[in-house]
Protein backbone atom coordinates (compact mmCIF):
# COMPACT_ATOMS: atom_id res chain seq x y z
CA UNK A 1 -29.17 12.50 -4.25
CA UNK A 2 -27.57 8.87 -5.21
CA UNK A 3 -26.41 8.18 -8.41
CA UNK A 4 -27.87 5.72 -10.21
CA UNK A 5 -25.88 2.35 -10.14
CA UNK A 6 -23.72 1.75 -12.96
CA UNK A 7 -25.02 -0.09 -16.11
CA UNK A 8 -24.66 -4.11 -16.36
CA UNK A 9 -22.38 -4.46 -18.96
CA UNK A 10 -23.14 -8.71 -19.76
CA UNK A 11 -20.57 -8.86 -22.41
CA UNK A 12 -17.59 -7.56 -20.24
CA UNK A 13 -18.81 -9.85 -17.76
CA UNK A 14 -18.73 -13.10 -20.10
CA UNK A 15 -15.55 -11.70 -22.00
CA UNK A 16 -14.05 -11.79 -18.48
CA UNK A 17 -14.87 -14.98 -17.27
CA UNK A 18 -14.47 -16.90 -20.51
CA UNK A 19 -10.84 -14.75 -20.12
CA UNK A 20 -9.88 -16.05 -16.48
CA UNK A 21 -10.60 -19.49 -17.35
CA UNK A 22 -8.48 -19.37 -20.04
CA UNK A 23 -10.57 -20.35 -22.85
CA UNK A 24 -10.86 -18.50 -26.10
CA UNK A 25 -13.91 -17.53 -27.86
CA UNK A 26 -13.66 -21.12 -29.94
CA UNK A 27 -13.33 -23.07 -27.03
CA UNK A 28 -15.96 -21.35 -25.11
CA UNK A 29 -18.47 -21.94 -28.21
CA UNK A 30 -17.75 -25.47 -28.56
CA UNK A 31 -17.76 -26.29 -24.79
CA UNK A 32 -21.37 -24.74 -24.96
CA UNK A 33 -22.44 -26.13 -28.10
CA UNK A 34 -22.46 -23.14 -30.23
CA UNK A 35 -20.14 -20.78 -32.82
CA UNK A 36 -17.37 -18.65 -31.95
CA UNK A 37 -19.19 -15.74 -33.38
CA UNK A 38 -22.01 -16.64 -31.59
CA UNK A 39 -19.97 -15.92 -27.81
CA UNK A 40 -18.19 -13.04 -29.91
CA UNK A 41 -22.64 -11.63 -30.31
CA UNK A 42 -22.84 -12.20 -26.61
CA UNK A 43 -19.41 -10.53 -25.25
CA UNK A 44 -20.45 -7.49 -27.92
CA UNK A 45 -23.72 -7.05 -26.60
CA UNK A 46 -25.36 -7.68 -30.10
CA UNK A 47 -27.51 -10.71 -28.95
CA UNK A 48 -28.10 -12.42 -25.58
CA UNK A 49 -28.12 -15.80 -24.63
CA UNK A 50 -31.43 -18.23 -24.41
CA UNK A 51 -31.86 -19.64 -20.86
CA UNK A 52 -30.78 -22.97 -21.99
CA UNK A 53 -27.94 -21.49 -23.06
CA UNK A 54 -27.13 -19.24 -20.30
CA UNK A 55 -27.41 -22.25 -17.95
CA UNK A 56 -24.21 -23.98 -20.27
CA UNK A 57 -22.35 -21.29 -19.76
CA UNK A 58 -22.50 -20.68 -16.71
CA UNK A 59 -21.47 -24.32 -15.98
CA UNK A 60 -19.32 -23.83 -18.48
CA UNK A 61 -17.27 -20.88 -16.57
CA UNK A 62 -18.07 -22.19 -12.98
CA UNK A 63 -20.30 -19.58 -11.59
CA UNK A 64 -23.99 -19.39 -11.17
CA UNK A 65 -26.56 -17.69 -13.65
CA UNK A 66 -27.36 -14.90 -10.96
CA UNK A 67 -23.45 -14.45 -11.02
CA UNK A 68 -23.22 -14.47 -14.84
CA UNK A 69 -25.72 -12.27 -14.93
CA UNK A 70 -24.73 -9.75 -12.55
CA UNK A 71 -27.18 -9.96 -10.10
CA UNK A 72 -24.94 -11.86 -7.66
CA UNK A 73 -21.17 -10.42 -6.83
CA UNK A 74 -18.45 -12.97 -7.90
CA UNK A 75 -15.72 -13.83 -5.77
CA UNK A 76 -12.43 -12.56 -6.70
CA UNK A 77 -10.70 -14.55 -9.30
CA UNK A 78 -7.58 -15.40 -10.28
CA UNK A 79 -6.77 -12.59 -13.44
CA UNK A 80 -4.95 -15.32 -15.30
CA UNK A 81 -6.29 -18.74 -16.18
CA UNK A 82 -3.73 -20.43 -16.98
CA UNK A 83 -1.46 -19.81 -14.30
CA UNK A 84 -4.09 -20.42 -11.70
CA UNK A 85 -4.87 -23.99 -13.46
CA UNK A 86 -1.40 -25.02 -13.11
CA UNK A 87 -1.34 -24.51 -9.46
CA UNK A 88 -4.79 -26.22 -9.26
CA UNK A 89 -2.27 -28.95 -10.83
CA UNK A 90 -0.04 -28.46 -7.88
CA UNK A 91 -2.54 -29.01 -5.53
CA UNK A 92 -3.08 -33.25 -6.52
CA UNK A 93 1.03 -33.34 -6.25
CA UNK A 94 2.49 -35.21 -3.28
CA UNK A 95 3.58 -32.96 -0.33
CA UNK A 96 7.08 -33.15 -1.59
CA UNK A 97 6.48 -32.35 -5.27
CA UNK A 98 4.46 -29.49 -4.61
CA UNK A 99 7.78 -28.46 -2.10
CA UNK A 100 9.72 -28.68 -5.08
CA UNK A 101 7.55 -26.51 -6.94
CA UNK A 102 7.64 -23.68 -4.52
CA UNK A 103 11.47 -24.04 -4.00
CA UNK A 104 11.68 -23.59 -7.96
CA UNK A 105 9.58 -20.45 -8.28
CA UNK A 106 11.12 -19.06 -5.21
CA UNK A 107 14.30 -19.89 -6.94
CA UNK A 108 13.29 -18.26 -10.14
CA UNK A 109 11.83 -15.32 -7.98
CA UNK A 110 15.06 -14.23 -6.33
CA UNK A 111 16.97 -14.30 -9.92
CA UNK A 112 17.87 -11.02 -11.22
């Protein structure tokens, strides 16, 4: 017999996303056009988003509602935000900037 699939937890989903893109709780709210304790409701699992909202959050953290919502897998993503904007940063650098980049964290790498 198959166990039963495990339970769609919407907050952890939302806490994560909002969490890989960096943003706080604040940020989040205001990007969206509502509170902080509002997105703290949603990522607690004591309310749940309206459809318009849903929609503004999920352009908000770059996936699709069926992702959001768990009935689509996500892609991998990067675990920390901020890092993985910076090198989205390195990416509009000319050729030899973004060379000078990688020699620097190689650099920093190899230090002990």
């Amino acid at each position: 017999m198959k166990s039963p699939p495990p339970k769609f937890q919407f907050g952890k989903q939302l806490r994560e996303l909002r969490r890989r893109q960096g943003l706080t709780q604040k940020e989040l709210g205001d990007l969206v056009g509502v509170s902080l304790r509002v997105i703290f409701y949603y990522e607690n699992e004591t309310e749940y988003p309206p459809s318009h909202i849903l929609e503004g959050l999920s352009k908000t953290l770059k996936v699709s509602t069926d992702g959001l919502l768990g009935i689509k897998k996500l892609p991998e993503l990067p675990k920390n935000g901020r890092v993985w904007r910076k090198f989205k940063m390195v990416e509009t650098m000319l050729p030899r900037k973004q060379r000078q980049v990688f020699d620097f964290i190689r650099l920093v790498k190899n230090q002990k």
